[in-house]
Protein backbone atom coordinates (compact mmCIF):
# COMPACT_ATOMS: atom_id res chain seq x y z
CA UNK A 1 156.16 36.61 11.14
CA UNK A 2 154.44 33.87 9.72
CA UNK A 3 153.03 30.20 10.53
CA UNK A 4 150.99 29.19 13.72
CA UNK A 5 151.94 31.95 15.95
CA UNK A 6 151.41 34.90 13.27
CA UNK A 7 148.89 36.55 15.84
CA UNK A 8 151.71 36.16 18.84
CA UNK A 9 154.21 38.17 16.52
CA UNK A 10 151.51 40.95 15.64
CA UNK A 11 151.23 41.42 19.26
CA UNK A 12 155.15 41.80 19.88
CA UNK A 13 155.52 44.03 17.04
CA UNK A 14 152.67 46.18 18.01
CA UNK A 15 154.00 46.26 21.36
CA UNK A 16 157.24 47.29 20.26
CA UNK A 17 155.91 49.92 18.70
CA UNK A 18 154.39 51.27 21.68
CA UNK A 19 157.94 50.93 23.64
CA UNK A 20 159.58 53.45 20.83
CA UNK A 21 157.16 55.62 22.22
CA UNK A 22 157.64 55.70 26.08
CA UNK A 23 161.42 55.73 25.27
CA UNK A 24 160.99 58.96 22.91
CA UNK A 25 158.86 60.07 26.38
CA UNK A 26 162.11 59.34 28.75
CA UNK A 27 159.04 57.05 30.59
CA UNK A 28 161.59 54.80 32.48
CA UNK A 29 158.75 53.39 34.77
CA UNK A 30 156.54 52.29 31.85
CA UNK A 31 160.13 51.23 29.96
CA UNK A 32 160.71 48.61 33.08
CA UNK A 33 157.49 47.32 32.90
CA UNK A 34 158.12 45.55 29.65
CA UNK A 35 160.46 43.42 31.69
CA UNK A 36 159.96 40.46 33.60
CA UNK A 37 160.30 40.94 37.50
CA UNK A 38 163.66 38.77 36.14
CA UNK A 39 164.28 40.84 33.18
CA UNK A 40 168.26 41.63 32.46
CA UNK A 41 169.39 44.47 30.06
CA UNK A 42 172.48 44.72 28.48
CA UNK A 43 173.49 48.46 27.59
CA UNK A 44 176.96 49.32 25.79
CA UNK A 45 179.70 50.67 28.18
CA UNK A 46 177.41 49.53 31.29
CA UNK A 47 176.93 46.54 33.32
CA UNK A 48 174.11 43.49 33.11
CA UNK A 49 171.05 45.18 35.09
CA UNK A 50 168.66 42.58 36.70
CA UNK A 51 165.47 43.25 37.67
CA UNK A 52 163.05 45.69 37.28
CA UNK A 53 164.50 48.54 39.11
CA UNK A 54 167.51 47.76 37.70
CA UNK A 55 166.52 47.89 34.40
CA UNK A 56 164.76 51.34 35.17
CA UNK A 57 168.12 52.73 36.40
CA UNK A 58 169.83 51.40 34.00
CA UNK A 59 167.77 52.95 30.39
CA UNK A 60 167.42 56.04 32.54
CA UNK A 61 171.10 56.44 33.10
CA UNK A 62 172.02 56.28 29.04
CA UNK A 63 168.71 57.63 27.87
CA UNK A 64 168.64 60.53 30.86
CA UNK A 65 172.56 61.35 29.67
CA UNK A 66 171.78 62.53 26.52
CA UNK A 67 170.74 65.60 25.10
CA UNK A 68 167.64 66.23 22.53
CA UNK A 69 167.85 62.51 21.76
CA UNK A 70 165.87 61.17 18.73
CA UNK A 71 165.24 57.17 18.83
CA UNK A 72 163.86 54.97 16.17
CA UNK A 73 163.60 50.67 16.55
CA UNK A 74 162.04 48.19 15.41
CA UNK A 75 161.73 44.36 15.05
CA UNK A 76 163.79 43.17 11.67
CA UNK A 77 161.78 39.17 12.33
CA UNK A 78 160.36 37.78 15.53
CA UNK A 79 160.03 34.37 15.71
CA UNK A 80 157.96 32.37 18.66
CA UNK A 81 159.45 29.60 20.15
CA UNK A 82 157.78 25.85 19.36
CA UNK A 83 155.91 26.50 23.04
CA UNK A 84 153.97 29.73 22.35
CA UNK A 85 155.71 30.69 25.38
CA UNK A 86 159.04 32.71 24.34
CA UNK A 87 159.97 34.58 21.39
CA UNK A 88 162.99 36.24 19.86
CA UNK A 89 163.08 39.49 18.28
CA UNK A 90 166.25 40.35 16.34
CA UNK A 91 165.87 44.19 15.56
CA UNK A 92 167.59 47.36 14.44
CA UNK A 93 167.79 50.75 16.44
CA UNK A 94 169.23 54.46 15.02
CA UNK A 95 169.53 57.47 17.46
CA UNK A 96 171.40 61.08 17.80
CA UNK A 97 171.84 63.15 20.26
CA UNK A 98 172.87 66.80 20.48
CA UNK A 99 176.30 67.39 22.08
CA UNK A 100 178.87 70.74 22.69
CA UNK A 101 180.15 69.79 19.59
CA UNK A 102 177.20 69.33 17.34
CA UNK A 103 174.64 66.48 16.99
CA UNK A 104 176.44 62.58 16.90
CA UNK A 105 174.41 59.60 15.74
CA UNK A 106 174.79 55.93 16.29
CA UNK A 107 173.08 52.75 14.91
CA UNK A 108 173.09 49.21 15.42
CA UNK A 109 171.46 46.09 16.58
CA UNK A 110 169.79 44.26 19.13
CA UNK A 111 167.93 40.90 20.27
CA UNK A 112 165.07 40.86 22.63
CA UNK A 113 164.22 37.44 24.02
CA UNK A 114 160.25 37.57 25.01
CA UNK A 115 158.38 35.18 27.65
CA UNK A 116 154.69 34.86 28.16
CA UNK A 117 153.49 35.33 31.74
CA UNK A 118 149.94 35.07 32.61
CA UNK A 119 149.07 35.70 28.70
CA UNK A 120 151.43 38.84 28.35
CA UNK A 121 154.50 39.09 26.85
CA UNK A 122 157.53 40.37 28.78
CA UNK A 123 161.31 41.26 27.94
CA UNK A 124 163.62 38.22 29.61
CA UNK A 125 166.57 39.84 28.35
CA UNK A 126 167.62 42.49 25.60
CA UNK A 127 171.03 43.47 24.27
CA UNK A 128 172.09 46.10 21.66
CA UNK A 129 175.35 47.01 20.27
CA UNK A 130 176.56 49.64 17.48
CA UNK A 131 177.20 48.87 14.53
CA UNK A 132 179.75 51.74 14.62
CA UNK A 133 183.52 51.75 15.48
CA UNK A 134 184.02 53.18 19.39
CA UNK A 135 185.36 56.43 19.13
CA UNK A 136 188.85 56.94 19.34
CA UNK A 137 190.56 58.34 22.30
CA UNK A 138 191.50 62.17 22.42
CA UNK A 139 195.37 62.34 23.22
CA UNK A 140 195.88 65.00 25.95
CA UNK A 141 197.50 68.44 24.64
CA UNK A 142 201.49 68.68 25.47
């Protein structure tokens, strides 16, 4: 976060910041408003969401299905784009969850692309992924 658009990263980050907390608050309204009217998600294990509503269904579908979750993220760099209109945000994310057979954790990585509208910054797009091996399937008993 440096150069000409320092102040333009500050306000991404600090936003960001404020998202960990309406996702620790299961807030999937205030979640989708983050996102363009466009805005696309891409969640592990789910297909693209478009669109607002979309993107509310779709973070309270794997948020909603888990169980005592605890969520940390957070911007790794953010860089503007030469416009002042777009930005990238390349970023980590940890989590756990309690389960029937004790708590499981996962963490990974994720890019945000950002767009100014009408002087606010918006999520275009955002995809994670784990940096952990998918679980191996359970053979069934004989």
């Amino acid at each position: 976060m440096s150069g000409t658009f320092e102040g333009e990263a500050k306000i991404i980050a600090d936003q960001v910041a404020a998202a960990v907390l309406k996702v620790r608050a299961l807030d999937y309204d205030a979640i989708a408003d983050v996102f363009t009217p466009t805005g696309r998600v891409m969640i592990p294990g789910r297909p693209l969401a478009a669109g607002r509503a979309a993107v509310r269904q779709a973070w309270a579908e794997f948020l909603g299905s888990m169980s005592e979750l605890e969520v940390d993220y957070g911007p790794r760099e953010i860089e503007i784009g030469a416009s002042g209109e777009t930005a990238m945000e390349v970023g980590w994310y940890a989590l756990s969850m309690a389960t029937p057979e004790g708590r499981i954790a996962d963490r990974g990585k994720y890019i945000v692309v950002w767009k100014k509208i009408e002087g606010a910054w918006l999520i275009e797009a955002d995809i994670l992924n784990s940096d952990l091996a998918a679980p191996e399937p359970v053979a069934a008993a004989a």
